[in-house]
Protein backbone atom coordinates (compact mmCIF):
# COMPACT_ATOMS: atom_id res chain seq x y z
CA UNK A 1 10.69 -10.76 13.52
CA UNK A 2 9.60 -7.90 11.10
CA UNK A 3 6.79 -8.71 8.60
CA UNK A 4 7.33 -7.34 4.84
CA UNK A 5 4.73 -7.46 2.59
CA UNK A 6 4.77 -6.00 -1.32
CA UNK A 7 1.02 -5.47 -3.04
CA UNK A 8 1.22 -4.94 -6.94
CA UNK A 9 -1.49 -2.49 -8.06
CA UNK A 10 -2.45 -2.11 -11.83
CA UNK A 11 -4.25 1.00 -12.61
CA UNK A 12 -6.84 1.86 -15.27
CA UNK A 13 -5.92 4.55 -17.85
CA UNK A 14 -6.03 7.58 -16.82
CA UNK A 15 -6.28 6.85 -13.26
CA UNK A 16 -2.55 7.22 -12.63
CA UNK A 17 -3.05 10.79 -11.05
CA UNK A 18 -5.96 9.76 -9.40
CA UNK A 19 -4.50 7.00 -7.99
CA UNK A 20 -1.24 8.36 -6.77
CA UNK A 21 -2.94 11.12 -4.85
CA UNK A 22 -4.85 8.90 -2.78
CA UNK A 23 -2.86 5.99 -2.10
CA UNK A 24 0.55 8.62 -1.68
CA UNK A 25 -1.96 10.78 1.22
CA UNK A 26 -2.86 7.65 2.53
CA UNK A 27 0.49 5.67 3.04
CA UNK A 28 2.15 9.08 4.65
CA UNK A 29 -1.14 8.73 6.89
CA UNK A 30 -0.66 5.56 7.74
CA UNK A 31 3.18 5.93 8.32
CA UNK A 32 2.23 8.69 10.96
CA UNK A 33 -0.77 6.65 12.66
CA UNK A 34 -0.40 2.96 12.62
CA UNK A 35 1.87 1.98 15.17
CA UNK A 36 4.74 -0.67 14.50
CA UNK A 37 4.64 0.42 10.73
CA UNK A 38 8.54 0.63 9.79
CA UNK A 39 8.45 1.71 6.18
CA UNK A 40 5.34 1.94 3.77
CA UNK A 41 6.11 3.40 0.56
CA UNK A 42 4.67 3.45 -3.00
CA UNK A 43 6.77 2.85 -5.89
CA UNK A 44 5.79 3.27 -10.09
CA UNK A 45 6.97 1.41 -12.49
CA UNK A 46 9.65 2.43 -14.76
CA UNK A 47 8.47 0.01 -17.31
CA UNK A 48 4.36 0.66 -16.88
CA UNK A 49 3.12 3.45 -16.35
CA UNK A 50 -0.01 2.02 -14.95
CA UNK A 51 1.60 -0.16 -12.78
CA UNK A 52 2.81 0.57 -8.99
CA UNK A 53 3.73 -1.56 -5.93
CA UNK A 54 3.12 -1.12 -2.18
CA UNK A 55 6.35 -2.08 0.25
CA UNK A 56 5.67 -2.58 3.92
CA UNK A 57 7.60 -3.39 7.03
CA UNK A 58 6.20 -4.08 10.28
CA UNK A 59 7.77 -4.88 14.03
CA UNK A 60 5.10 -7.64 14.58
CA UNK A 61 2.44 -9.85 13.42
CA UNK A 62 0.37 -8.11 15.62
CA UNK A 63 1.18 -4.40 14.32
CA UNK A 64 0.17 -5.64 10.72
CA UNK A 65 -3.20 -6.94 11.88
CA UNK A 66 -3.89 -4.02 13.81
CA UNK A 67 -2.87 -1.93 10.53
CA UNK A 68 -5.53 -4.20 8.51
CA UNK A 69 -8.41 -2.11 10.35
CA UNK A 70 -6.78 0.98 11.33
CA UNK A 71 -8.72 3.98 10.00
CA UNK A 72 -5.72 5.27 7.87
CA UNK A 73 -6.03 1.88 6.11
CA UNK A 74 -9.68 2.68 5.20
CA UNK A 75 -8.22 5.49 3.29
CA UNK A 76 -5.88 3.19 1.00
CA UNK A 77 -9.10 1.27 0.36
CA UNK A 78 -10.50 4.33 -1.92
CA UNK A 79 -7.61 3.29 -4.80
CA UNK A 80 -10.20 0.28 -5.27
CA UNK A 81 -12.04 1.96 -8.30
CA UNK A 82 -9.37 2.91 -9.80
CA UNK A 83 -7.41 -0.68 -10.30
CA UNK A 84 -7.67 -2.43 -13.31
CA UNK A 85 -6.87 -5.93 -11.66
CA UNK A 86 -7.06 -7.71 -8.37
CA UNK A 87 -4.07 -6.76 -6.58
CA UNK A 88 -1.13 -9.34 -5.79
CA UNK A 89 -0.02 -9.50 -2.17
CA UNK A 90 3.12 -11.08 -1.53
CA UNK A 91 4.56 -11.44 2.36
CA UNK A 92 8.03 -11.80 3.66
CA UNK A 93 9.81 -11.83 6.95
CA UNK A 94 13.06 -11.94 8.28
């Protein structure tokens, strides 16, 4: 059964750029290293600029943990500054 998670990121002002440099060099990382990983994509908001959301799809349960300390995942982690809020993590499967 795949596992689907979206994580909704609000950004400070001015940290749009910023922030969609990293996290989009990141999630093509990730995509390319993390094995199991079937989609992982960053979307912006057409009604805030500031705000953006994550959508992932892995295989397994056990792709998605491995994911949570892959070294591509340690690159996401450098949006952190940048947020304006706590992101919301929501998880799916199917």
């Amino acid at each position: 059964m795949s596992k689907r998670l979206t994580i909704q990121f609000k950004v400070q002002p001015g940290k749009s750029a910023e922030f969609e440099q990293i996290a989009g060099a990141a999630a093509a990382r990730v995509r390319a290293e993390d094995a199991g990983c079937e989609a992982y994509a960053i979307y912006k908001s057409l009604d805030d600029e500031s705000e953006y959301v994550l959508v992932e799809s892995w295989e397994t349960q056990e792709a998605l943990t491995a994911h949570g300390t892959s070294p591509a995942i340690a690159d996401m982690q450098k949006i952190g500054p940048l947020l304006a809020a706590r992101p919301r993590r929501h998880a799916y499967e199917d």
